[in-house]
C-alpha atoms as a PDB file:
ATOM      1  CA  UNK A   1     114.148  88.030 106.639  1.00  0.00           C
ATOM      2  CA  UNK A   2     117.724  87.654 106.084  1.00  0.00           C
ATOM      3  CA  UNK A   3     120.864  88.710 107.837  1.00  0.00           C
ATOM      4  CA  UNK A   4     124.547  89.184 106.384  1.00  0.00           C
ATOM      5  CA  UNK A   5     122.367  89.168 102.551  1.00  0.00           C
ATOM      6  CA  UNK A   6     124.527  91.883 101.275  1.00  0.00           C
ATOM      7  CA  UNK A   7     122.604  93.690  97.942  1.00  0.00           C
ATOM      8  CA  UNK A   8     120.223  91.058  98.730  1.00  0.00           C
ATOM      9  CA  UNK A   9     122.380  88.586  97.642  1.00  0.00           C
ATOM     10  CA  UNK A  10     120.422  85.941  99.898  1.00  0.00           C
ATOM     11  CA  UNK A  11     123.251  83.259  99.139  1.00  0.00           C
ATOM     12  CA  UNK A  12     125.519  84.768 101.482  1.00  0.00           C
ATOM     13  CA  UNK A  13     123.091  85.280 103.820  1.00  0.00           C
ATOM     14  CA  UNK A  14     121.053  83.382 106.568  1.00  0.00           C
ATOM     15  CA  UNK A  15     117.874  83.306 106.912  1.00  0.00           C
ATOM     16  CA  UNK A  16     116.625  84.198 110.395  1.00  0.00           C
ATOM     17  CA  UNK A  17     112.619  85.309 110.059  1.00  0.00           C
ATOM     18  CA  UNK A  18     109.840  86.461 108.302  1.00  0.00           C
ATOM     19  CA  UNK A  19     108.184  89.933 107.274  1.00  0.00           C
ATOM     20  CA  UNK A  20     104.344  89.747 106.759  1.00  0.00           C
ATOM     21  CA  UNK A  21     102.677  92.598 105.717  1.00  0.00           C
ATOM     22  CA  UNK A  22      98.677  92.700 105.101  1.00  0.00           C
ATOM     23  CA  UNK A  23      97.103  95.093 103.276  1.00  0.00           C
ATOM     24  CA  UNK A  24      93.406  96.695 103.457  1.00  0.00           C
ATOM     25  CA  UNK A  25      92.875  99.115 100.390  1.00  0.00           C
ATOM     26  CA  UNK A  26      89.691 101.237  99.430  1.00  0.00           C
ATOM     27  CA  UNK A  27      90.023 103.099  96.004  1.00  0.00           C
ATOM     28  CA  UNK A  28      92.065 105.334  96.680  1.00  0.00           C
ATOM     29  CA  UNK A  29      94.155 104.416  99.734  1.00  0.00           C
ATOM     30  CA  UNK A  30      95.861 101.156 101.476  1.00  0.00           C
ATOM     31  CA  UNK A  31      96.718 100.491 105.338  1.00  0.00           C
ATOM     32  CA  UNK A  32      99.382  99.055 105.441  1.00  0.00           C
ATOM     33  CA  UNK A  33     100.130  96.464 108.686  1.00  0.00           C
ATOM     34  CA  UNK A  34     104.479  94.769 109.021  1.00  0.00           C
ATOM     35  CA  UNK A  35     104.769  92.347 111.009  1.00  0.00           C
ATOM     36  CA  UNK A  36     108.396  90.882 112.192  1.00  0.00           C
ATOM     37  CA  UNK A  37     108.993  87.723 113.961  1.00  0.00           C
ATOM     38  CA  UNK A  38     112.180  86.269 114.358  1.00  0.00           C
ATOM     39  CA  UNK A  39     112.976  82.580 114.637  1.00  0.00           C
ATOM     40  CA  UNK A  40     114.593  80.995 117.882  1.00  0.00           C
ATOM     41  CA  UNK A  41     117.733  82.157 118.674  1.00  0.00           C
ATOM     42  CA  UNK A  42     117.632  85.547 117.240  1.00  0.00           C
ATOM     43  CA  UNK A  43     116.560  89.025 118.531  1.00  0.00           C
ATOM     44  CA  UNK A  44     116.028  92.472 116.782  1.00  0.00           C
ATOM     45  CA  UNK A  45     117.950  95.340 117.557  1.00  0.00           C
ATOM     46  CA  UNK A  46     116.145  98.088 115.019  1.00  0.00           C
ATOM     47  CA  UNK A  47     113.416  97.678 112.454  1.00  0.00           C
ATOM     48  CA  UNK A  48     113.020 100.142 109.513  1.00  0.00           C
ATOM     49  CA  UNK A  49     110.604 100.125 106.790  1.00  0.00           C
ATOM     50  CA  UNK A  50     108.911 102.344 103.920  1.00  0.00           C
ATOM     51  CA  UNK A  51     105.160 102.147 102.755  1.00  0.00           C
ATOM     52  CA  UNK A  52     104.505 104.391  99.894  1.00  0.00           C
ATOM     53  CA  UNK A  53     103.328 104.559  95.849  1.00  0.00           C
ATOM     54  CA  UNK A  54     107.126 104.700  94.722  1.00  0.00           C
ATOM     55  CA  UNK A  55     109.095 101.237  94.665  1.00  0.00           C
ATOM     56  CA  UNK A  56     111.716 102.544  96.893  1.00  0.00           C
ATOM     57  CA  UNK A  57     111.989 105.755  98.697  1.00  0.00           C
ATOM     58  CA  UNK A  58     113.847 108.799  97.402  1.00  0.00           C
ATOM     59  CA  UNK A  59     116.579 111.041  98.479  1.00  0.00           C
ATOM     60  CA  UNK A  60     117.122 114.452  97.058  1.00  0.00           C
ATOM     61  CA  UNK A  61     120.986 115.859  96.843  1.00  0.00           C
ATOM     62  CA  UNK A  62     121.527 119.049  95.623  1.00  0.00           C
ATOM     63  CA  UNK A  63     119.119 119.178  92.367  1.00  0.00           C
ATOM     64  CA  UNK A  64     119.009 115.348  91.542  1.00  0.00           C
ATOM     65  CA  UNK A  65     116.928 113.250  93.196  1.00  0.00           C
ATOM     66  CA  UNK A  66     117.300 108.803  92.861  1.00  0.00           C
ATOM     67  CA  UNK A  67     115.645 105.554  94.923  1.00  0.00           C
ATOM     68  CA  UNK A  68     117.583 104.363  97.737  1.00  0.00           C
ATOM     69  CA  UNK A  69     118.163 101.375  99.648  1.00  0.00           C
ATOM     70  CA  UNK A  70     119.744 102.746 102.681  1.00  0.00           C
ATOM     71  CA  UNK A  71     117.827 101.691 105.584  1.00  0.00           C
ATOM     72  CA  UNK A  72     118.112 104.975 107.567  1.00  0.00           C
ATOM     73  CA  UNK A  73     116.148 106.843 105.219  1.00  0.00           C
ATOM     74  CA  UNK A  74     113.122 105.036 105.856  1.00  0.00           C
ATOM     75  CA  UNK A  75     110.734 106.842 107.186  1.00  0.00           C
ATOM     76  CA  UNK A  76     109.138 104.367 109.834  1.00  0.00           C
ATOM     77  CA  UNK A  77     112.038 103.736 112.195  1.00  0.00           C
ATOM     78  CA  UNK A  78     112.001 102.048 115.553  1.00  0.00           C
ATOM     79  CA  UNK A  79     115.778 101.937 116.933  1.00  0.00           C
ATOM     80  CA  UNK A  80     115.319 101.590 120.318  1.00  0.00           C
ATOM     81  CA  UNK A  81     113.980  98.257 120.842  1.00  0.00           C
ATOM     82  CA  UNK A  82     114.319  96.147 124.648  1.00  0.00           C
ATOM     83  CA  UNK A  83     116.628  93.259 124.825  1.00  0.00           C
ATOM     84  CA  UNK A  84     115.535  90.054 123.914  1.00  0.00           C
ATOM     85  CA  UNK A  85     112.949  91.527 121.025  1.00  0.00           C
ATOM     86  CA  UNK A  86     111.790  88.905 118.690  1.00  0.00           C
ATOM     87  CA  UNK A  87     108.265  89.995 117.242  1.00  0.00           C
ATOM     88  CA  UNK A  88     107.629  93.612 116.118  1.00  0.00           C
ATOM     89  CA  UNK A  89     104.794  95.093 114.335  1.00  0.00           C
ATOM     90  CA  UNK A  90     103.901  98.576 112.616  1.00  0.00           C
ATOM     91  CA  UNK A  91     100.624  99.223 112.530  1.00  0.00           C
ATOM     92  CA  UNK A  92      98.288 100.639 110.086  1.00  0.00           C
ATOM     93  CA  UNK A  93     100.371 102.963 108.311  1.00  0.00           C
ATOM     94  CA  UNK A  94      98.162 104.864 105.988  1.00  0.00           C
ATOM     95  CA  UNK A  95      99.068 105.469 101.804  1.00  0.00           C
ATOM     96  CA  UNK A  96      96.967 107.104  99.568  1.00  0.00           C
ATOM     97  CA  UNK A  97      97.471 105.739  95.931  1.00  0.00           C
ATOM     98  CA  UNK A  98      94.942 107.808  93.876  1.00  0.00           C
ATOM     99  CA  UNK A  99      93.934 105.932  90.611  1.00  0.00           C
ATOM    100  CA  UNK A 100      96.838 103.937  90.695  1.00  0.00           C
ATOM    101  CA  UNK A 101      96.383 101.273  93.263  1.00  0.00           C
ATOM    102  CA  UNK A 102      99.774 100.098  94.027  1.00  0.00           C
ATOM    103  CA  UNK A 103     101.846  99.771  97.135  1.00  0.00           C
ATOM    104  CA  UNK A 104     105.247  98.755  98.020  1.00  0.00           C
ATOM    105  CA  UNK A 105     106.964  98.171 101.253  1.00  0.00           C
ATOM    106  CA  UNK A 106     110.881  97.461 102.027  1.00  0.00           C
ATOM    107  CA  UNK A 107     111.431  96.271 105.358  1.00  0.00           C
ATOM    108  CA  UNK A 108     114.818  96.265 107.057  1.00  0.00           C
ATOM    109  CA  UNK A 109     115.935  94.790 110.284  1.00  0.00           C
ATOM    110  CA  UNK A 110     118.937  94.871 112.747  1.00  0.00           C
ATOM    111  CA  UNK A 111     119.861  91.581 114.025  1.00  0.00           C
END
């Protein structure tokens, strides 16, 4: 996990964690477990992230619809996190993937 890693650009960036996320798929779904934990010294403010069969998530403006990066439109969102967080976890969220078998996740924090 990186902070100030603008377009994830990670040399302009530090590096202040790690995201873990663990998988457990049947046929024709996954459960998807992210796990944050930041190292000393650092504390999360928000965590967002997106499970789902699509690389990114999508946005839909007027008739055109395109992947986006923007943290607030992903759909698992915790914002409201106590002072002095520095582990965070969302668990088992649920995709099903039909014949195709593939997940992604994008996981964003505020540091």
């Amino acid at each position: 996990l990186w902070v100030g890693a603008a377009f994830c650009d990670t040399s302009k960036g530090t590096f202040v964690g790690h995201v873990t996320a663990t998988y457990h798929c049947s046929a024709t779904s996954c459960t998807v477990t992210i796990s944050y934990a930041l190292l000393p010294g650092f504390y999360l403010d928000s965590v967002h992230a997106y499970v789902g069969v699509l690389p990114l998530p999508q946005v839909t403006t007027g008739k055109n619809t395109q992947y986006t990066v923007a943290p607030g439109q992903y759909p698992l969102v915790d914002d409201n996190l106590a002072l002095g967080t520095t582990t965070y976890t969302f668990l088992g969220v649920t995709v099903n993937v039909g014949s195709g078998g593939k997940v992604f996740v994008v996981a964003h924090a505020g540091v």
